[in-house]
Protein backbone atom coordinates (compact mmCIF):
# COMPACT_ATOMS: atom_id res chain seq x y z
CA UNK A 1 0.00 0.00 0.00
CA UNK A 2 0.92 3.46 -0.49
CA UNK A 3 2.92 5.18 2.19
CA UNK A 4 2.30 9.04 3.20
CA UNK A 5 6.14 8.90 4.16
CA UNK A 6 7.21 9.41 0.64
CA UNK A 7 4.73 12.77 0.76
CA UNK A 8 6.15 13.56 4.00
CA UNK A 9 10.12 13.31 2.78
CA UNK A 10 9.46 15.03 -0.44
CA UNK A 11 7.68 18.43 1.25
CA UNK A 12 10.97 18.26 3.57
CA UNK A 13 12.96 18.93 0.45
CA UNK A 14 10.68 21.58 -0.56
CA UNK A 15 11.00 23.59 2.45
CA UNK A 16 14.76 23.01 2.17
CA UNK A 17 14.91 24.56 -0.97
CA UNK A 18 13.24 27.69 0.18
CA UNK A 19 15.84 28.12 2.48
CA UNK A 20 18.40 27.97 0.34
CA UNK A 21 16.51 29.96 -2.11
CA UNK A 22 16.40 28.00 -4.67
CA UNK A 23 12.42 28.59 -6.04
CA UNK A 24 12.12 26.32 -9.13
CA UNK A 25 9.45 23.52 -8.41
CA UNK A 26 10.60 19.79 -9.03
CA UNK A 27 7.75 19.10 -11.64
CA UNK A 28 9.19 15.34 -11.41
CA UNK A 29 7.97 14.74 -7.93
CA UNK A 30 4.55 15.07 -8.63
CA UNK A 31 4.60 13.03 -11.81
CA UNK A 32 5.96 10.24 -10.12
CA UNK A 33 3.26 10.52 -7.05
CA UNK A 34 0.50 10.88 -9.59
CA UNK A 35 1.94 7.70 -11.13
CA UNK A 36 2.11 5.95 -8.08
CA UNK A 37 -0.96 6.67 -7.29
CA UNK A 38 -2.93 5.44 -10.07
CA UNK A 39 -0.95 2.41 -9.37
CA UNK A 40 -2.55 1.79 -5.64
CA UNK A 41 -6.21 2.61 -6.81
CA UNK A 42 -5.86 5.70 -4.04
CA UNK A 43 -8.34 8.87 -4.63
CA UNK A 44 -6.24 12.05 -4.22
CA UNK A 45 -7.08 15.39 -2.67
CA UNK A 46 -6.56 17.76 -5.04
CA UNK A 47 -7.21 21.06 -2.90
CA UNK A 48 -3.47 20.94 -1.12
CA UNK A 49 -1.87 20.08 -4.38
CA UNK A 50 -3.56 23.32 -6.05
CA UNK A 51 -3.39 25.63 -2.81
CA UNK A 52 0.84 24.74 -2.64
CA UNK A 53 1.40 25.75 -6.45
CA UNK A 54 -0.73 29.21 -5.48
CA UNK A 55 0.98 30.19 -2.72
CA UNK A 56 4.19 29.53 -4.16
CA UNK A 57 3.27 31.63 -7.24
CA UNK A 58 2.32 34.63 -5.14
CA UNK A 59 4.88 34.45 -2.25
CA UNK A 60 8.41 33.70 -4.73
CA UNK A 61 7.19 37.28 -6.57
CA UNK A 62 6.82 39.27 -3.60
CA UNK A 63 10.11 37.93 -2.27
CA UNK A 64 11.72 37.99 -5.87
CA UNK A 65 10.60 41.97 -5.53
CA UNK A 66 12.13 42.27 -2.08
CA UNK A 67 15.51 40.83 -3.44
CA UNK A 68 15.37 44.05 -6.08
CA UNK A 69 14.85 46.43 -3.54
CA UNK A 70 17.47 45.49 -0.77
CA UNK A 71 20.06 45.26 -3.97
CA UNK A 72 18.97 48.69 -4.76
CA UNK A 73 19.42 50.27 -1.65
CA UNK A 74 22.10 48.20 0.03
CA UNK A 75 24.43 50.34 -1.75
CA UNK A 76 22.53 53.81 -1.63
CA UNK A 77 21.81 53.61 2.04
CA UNK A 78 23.90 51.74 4.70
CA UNK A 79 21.78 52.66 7.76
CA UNK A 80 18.94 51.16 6.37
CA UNK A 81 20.31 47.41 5.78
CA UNK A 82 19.73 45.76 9.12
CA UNK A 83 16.26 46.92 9.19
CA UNK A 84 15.77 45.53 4.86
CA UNK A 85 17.39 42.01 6.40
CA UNK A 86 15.05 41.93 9.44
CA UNK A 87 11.90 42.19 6.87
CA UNK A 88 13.29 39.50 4.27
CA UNK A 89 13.86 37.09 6.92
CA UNK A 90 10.31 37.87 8.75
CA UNK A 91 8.39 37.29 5.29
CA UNK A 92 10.24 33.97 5.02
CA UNK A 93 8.63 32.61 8.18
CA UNK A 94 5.58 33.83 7.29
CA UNK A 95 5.74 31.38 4.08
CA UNK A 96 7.27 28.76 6.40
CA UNK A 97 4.28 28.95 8.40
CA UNK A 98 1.41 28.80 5.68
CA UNK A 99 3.01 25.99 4.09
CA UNK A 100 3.01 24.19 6.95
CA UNK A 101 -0.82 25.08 8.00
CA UNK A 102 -1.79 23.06 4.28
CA UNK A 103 0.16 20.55 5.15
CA UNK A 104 -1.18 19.86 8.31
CA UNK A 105 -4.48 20.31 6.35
CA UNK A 106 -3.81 17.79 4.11
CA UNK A 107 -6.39 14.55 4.75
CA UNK A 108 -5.29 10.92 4.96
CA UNK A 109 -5.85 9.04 1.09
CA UNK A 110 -9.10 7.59 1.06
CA UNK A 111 -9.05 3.70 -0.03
CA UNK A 112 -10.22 2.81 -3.59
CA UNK A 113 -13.42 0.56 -1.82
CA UNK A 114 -14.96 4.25 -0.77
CA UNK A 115 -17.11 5.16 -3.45
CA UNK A 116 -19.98 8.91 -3.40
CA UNK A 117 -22.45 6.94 -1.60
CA UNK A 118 -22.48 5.36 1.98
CA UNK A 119 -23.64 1.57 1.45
CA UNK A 120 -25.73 -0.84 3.51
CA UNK A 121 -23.62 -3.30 4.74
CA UNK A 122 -25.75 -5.29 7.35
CA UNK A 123 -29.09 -4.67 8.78
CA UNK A 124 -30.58 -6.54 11.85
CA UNK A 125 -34.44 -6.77 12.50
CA UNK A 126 -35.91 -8.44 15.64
CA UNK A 127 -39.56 -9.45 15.01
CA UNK A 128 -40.67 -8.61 18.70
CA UNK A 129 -39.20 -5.56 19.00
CA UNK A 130 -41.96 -2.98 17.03
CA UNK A 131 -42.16 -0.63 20.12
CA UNK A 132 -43.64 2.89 18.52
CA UNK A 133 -43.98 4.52 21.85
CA UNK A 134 -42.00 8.02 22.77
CA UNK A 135 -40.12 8.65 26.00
CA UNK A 136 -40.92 12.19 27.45
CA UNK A 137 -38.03 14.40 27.20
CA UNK A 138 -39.21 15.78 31.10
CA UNK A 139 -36.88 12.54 31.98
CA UNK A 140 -33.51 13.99 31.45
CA UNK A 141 -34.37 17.82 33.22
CA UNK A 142 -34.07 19.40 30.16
CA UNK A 143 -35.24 22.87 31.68
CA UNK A 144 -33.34 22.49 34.49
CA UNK A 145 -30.08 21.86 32.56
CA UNK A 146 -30.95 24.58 30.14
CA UNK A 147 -31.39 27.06 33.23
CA UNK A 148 -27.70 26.40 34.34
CA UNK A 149 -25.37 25.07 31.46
CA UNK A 150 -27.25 26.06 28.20
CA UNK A 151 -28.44 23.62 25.76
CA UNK A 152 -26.48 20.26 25.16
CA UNK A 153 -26.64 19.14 28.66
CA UNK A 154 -28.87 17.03 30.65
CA UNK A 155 -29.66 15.53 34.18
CA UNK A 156 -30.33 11.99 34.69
CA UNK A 157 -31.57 11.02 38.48
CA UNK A 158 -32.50 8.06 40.02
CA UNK A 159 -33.33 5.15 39.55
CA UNK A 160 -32.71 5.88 35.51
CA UNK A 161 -29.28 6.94 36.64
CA UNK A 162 -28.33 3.34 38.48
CA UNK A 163 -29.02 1.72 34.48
CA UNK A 164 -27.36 4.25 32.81
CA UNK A 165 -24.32 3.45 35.44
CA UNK A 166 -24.48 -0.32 35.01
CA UNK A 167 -24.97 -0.58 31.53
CA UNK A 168 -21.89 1.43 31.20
CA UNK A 169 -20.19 -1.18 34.07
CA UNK A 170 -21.30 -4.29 31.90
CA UNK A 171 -19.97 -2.84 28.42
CA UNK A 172 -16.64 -1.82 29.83
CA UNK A 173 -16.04 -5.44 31.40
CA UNK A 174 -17.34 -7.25 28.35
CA UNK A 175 -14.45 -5.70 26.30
CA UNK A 176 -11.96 -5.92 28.92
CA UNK A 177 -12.51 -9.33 30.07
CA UNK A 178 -13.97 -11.08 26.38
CA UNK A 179 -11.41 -9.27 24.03
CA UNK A 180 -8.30 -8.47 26.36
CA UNK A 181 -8.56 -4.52 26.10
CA UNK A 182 -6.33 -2.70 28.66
CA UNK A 183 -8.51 0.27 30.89
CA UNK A 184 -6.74 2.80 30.55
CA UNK A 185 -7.72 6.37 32.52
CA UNK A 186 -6.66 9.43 31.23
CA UNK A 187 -6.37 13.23 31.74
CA UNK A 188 -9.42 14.99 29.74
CA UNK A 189 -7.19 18.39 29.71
CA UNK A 190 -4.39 18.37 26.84
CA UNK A 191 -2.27 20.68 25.49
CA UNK A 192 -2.14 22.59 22.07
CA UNK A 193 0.82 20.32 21.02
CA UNK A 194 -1.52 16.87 21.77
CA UNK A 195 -4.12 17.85 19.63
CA UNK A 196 -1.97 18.35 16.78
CA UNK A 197 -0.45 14.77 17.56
CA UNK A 198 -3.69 12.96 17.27
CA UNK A 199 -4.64 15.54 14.31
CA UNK A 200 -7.32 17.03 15.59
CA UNK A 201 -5.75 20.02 14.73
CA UNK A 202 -6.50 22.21 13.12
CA UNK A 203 -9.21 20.83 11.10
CA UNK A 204 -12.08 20.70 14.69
CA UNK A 205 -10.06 23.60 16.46
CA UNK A 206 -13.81 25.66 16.23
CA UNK A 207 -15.61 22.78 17.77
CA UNK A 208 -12.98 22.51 21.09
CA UNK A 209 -13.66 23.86 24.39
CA UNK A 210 -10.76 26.22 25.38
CA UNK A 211 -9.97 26.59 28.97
CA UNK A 212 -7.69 29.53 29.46
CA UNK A 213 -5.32 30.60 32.86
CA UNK A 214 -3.24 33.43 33.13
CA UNK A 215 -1.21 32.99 30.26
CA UNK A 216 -1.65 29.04 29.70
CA UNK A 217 -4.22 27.97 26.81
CA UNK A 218 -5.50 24.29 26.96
CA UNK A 219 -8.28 22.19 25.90
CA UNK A 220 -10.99 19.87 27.26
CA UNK A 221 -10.86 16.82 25.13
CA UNK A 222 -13.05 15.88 22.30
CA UNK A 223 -13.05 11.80 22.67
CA UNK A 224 -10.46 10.16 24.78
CA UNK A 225 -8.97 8.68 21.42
CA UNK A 226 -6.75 11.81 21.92
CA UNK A 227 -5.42 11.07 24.80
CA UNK A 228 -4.91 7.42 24.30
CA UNK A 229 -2.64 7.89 20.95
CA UNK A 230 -0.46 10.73 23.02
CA UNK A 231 -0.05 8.11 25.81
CA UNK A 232 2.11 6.32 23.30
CA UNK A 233 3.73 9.64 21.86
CA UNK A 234 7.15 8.79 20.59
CA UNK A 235 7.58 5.40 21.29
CA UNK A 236 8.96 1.87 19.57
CA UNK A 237 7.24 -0.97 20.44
CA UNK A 238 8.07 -4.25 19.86
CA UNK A 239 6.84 -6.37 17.82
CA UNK A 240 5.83 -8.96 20.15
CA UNK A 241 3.51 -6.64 22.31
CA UNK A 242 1.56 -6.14 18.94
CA UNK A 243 -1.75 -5.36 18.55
CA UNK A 244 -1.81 -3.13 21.36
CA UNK A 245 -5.05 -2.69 22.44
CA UNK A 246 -6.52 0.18 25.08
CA UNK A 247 -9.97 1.24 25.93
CA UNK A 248 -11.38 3.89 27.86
CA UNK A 249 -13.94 5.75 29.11
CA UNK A 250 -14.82 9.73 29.47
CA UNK A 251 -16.71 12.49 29.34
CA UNK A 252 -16.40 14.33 26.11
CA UNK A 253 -16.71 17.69 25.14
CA UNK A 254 -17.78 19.02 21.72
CA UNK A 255 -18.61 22.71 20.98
CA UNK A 256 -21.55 21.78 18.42
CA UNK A 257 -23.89 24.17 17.17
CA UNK A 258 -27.02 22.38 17.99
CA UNK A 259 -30.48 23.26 15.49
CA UNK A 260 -34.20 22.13 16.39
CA UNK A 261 -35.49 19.15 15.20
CA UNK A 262 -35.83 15.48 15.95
CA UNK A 263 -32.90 14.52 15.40
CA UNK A 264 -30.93 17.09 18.14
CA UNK A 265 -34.15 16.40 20.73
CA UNK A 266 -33.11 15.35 24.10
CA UNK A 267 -29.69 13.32 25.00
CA UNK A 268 -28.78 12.66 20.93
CA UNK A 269 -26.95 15.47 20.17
CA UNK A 270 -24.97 17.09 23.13
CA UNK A 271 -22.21 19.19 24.21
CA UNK A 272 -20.99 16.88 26.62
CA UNK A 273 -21.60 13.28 26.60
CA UNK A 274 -20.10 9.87 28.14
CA UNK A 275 -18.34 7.84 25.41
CA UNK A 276 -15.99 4.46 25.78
CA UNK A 277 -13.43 4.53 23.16
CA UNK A 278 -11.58 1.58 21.96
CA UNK A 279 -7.73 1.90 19.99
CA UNK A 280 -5.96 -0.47 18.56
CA UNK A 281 -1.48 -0.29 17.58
CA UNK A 282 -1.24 -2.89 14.94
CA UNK A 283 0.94 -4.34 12.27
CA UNK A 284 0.37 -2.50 8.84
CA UNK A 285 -0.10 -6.01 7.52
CA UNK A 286 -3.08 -6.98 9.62
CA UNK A 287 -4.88 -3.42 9.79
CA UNK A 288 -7.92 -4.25 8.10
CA UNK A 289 -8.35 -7.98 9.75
CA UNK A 290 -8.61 -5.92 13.09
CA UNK A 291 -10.88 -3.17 11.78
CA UNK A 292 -13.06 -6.30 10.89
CA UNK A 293 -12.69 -7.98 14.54
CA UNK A 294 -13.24 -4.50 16.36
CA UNK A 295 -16.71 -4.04 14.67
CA UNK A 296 -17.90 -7.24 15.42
CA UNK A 297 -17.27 -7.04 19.09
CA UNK A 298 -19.10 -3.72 19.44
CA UNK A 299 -22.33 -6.03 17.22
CA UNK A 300 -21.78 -8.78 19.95
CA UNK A 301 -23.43 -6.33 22.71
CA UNK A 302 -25.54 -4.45 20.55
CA UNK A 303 -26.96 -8.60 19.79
CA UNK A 304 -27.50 -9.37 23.60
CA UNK A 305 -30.12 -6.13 24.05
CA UNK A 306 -31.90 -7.48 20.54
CA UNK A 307 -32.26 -3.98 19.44
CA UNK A 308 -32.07 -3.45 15.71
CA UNK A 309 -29.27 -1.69 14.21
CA UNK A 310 -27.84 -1.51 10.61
CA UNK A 311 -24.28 -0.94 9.69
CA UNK A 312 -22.46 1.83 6.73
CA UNK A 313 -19.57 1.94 5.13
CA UNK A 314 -19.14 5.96 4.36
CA UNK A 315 -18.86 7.84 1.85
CA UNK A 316 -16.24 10.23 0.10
CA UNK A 317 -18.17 13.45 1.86
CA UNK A 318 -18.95 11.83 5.12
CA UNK A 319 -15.34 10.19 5.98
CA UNK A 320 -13.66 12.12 8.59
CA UNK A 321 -10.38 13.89 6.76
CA UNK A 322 -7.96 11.49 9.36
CA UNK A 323 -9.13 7.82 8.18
CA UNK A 324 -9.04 6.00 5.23
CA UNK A 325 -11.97 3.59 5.84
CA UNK A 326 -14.74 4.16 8.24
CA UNK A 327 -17.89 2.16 9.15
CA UNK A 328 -20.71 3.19 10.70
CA UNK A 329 -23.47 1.36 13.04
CA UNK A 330 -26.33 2.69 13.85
CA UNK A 331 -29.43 1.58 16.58
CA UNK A 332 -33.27 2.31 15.89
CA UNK A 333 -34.82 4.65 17.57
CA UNK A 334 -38.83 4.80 18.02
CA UNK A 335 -38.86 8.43 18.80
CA UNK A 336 -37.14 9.43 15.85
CA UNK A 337 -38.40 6.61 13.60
CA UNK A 338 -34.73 6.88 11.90
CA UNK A 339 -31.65 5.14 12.82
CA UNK A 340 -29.08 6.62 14.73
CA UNK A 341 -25.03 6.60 14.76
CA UNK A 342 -23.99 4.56 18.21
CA UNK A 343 -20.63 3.66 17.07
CA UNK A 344 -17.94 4.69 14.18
CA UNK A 345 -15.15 2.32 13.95
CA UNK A 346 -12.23 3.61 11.33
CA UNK A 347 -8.73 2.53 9.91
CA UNK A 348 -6.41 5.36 9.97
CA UNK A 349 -3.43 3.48 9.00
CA UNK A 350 -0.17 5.48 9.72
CA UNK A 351 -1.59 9.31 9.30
CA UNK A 352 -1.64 9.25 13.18
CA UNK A 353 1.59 8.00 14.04
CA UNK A 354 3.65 9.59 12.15
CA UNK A 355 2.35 12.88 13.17
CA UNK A 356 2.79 11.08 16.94
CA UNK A 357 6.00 9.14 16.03
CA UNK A 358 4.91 5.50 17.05
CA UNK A 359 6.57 2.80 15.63
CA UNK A 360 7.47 -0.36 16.08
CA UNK A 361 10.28 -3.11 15.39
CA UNK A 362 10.47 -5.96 13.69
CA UNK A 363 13.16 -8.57 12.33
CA UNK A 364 15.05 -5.21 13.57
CA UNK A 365 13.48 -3.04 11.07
CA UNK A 366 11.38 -0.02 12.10
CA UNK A 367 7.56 0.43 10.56
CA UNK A 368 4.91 3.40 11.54
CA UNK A 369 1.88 1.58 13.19
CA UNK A 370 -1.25 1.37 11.84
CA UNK A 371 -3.55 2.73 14.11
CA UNK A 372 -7.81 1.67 14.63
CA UNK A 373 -9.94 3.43 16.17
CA UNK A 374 -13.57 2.65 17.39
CA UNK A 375 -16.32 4.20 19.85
CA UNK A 376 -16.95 1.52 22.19
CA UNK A 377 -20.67 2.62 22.52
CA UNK A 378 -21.85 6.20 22.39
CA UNK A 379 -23.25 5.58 26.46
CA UNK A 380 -26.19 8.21 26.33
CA UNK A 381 -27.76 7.01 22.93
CA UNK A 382 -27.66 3.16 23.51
CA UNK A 383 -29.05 4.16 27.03
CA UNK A 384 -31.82 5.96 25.14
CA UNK A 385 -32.25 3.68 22.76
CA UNK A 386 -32.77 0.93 25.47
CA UNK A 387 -35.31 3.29 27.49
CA UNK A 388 -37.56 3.49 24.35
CA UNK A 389 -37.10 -0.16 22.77
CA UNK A 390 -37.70 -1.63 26.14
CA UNK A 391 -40.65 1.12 27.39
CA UNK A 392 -43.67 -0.56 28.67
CA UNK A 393 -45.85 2.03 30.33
CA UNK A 394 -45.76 5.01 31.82
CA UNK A 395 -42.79 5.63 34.40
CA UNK A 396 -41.38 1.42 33.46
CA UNK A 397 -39.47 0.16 31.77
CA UNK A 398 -38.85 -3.80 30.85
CA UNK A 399 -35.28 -4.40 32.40
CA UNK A 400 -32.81 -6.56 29.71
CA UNK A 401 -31.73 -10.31 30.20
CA UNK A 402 -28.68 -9.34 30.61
CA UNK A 403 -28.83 -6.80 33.26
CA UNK A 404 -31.60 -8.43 35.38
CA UNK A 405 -28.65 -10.03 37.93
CA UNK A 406 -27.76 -6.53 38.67
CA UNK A 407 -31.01 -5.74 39.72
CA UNK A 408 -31.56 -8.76 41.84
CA UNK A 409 -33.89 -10.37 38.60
CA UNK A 410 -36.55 -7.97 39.06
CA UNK A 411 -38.56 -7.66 35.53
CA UNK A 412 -38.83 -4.00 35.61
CA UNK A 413 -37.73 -0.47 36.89
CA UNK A 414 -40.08 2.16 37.83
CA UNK A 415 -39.33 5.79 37.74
């Protein structure tokens, strides 16, 4: 497969070469990348390609100009050379700088399977479960959470708030214990320099919470997938301890605009919201065998509530600008009458680590990892979904199979 490393050493050289001043472009590089290219079946972004050859255009003339004009009046005036230097060598950052902004820009290749139209890839019905009836919003304190935080939050009290709790308990210890996942907690404050290693910068630098004191700028994390790729910043690995794989859980913390309608109503589209995130460090050889185990362990407990749910592979305009594949699964919900996203699992491959510099050895050779990414289970929406799949009457709710030991087999909750 293609390798962004070739990219990577080639823009080196190009930055070199504005050093040095030496402003022709190497039209051979990017015949030979287009080549390769076509090889691999890979789908290229033209926008960075275009945006490089226009700032280069207008930036070389400007400093081309500036060249004329300190050899013009180097020799006229002599008191005015330090301060001619000073802006020559100032404008040259500046071009440093907005190269580097598009390259951090530039998205990971999307994989030749990814075609303009997300496509069914599985869809689960359960004959019994035809429940049509709507769970009051009045459940969550909407009002109340409006009154105090704004939109995008919500209260859940007892005894809705001892499910929520376990079901979260039981999916945790399902991965951990069934698939060997590692718990892993983590700090949900991160610096500028940690969201640019997990590249969530600066493409979703408007939707981040900034926390700001005295002169110190930080950031309230986004999904915990941030912090668990920094917790391997810089590292080699070896090649026995591969796949690595970590879960966790948080609190995460989106600044979404959030519109009326059905589908932002209650607890499915928040500002802050409970998610259990699942990485995996693999072998680039075995990426995509992975991607296919991860999914169907997050199916496996989706299965045991018998709650239908339909998975799709994305399209071109709906892939995130980081992975290469994604897949999404989605849970019915009555309220909505719609399906709705619970879980996005993606392959990444090495755009990630090399950004974060994780590799790992092998036969005494050193490879970027491929890194895989799923959410565990999006805790608030499967909790919804379970509250309206599983509503009976008014204030009860028919408790699961599966959690009825942790509620001493009682056959339903009142509230």
């Amino acid at each position: 497969m293609f390798k962004i490393n070739f990219i990577y050493k080639n823009i080196k050289k190009f930055f070199i070469n504005l050093k040095k001043k030496k402003y022709l472009l190497n039209i051979i590089f990017f015949k030979k990348l287009f080549i390769n290219l076509k090889k691999k079946k890979y789908l290229l972004n033209m926008i960075f390609f275009k945006k490089l050859f226009f700032l280069k255009k207008k930036k070389i003339k400007k400093i081309l100009n500036l060249k004329k004009f300190i050899k013009n009046n180097l020799k006229k005036k002599k008191k005015n050379n330090y301060i001619i230097k000073w802006i020559y060598k100032n404008y040259l950052k500046k071009i440093n700088k907005n190269l580097k902004l598009i390259i951090l820009k530039m998205p990971n290749f999307i994989h030749f399977i990814i075609i303009r139209k997300n496509i069914l890839i599985k869809k689960y019905i359960y004959k019994n479960n035809n429940n049509k009836k709507k769970i009051k919003n009045k459940i969550f304190n909407l009002k109340k959470s409006n009154e105090i935080a704004g939109r995008g939050f919500s209260y859940i009290s007892q005894p809705l708030s001892i499910l929520y709790l376990k079901l979260e308990n039981y999916i945790l210890n399902s991965y951990i214990n069934e698939n060997n996942y590692k718990y892993i907690i983590v700090p949900q404050i991160l610096k500028f320099k940690s969201l640019l290693n997990s590249c969530q910068i600066p493409k979703f630098i408007k939707k981040l919470f900034i926390i700001k004191n005295s002169k110190k700028i930080k950031y309230l994390i986004p999904t915990s997938e941030v912090s668990l790729i920094n917790f391997m910043y810089n590292k080699k690995i070896e090649s026995k301890f591969i796949p690595l794989k970590f879960i966790s859980k948080t609190p995460c913390y989106r600044n979404e605009n959030i519109s009326y309608g059905k589908f932002n109503k209650g607890i499915i589209k928040q500002k802050q919201f409970d998610k259990i995130e699942l990485i995996n460090f693999i072998d680039y050889k075995k990426s995509y065998k992975y991607l296919k185990e991860l999914i169907k362990n997050i199916e496996k407990i989706i299965k045991r509530f018998k709650i239908n749910y339909r998975i799709l592979k994305l399209s071109k305009k709906n892939i995130s600008y980081i992975s290469t594949v994604t897949y999404d699964i989605e849970i019915w919900l009555p309220s909505m009458e719609n399906y709705c996203e619970i879980s996005s699992c993606s392959n990444n491959e090495n755009y990630q680590s090399l950004r974060s510099k994780i590799k790992y050895v092998q036969n005494n050779k050193i490879f970027y990892t491929h890194i895989i990414n799923g959410t565990g289970l999006a805790v608030g929406r499967f909790f919804l979904s379970i509250l309206e799949n599983y509503f009976e009457k008014e204030n009860s709710i028919k408790i699961p199979k599966i959690l009825k030991k942790k509620f001493k087999n009682s056959n339903n909750l009142k509230f």
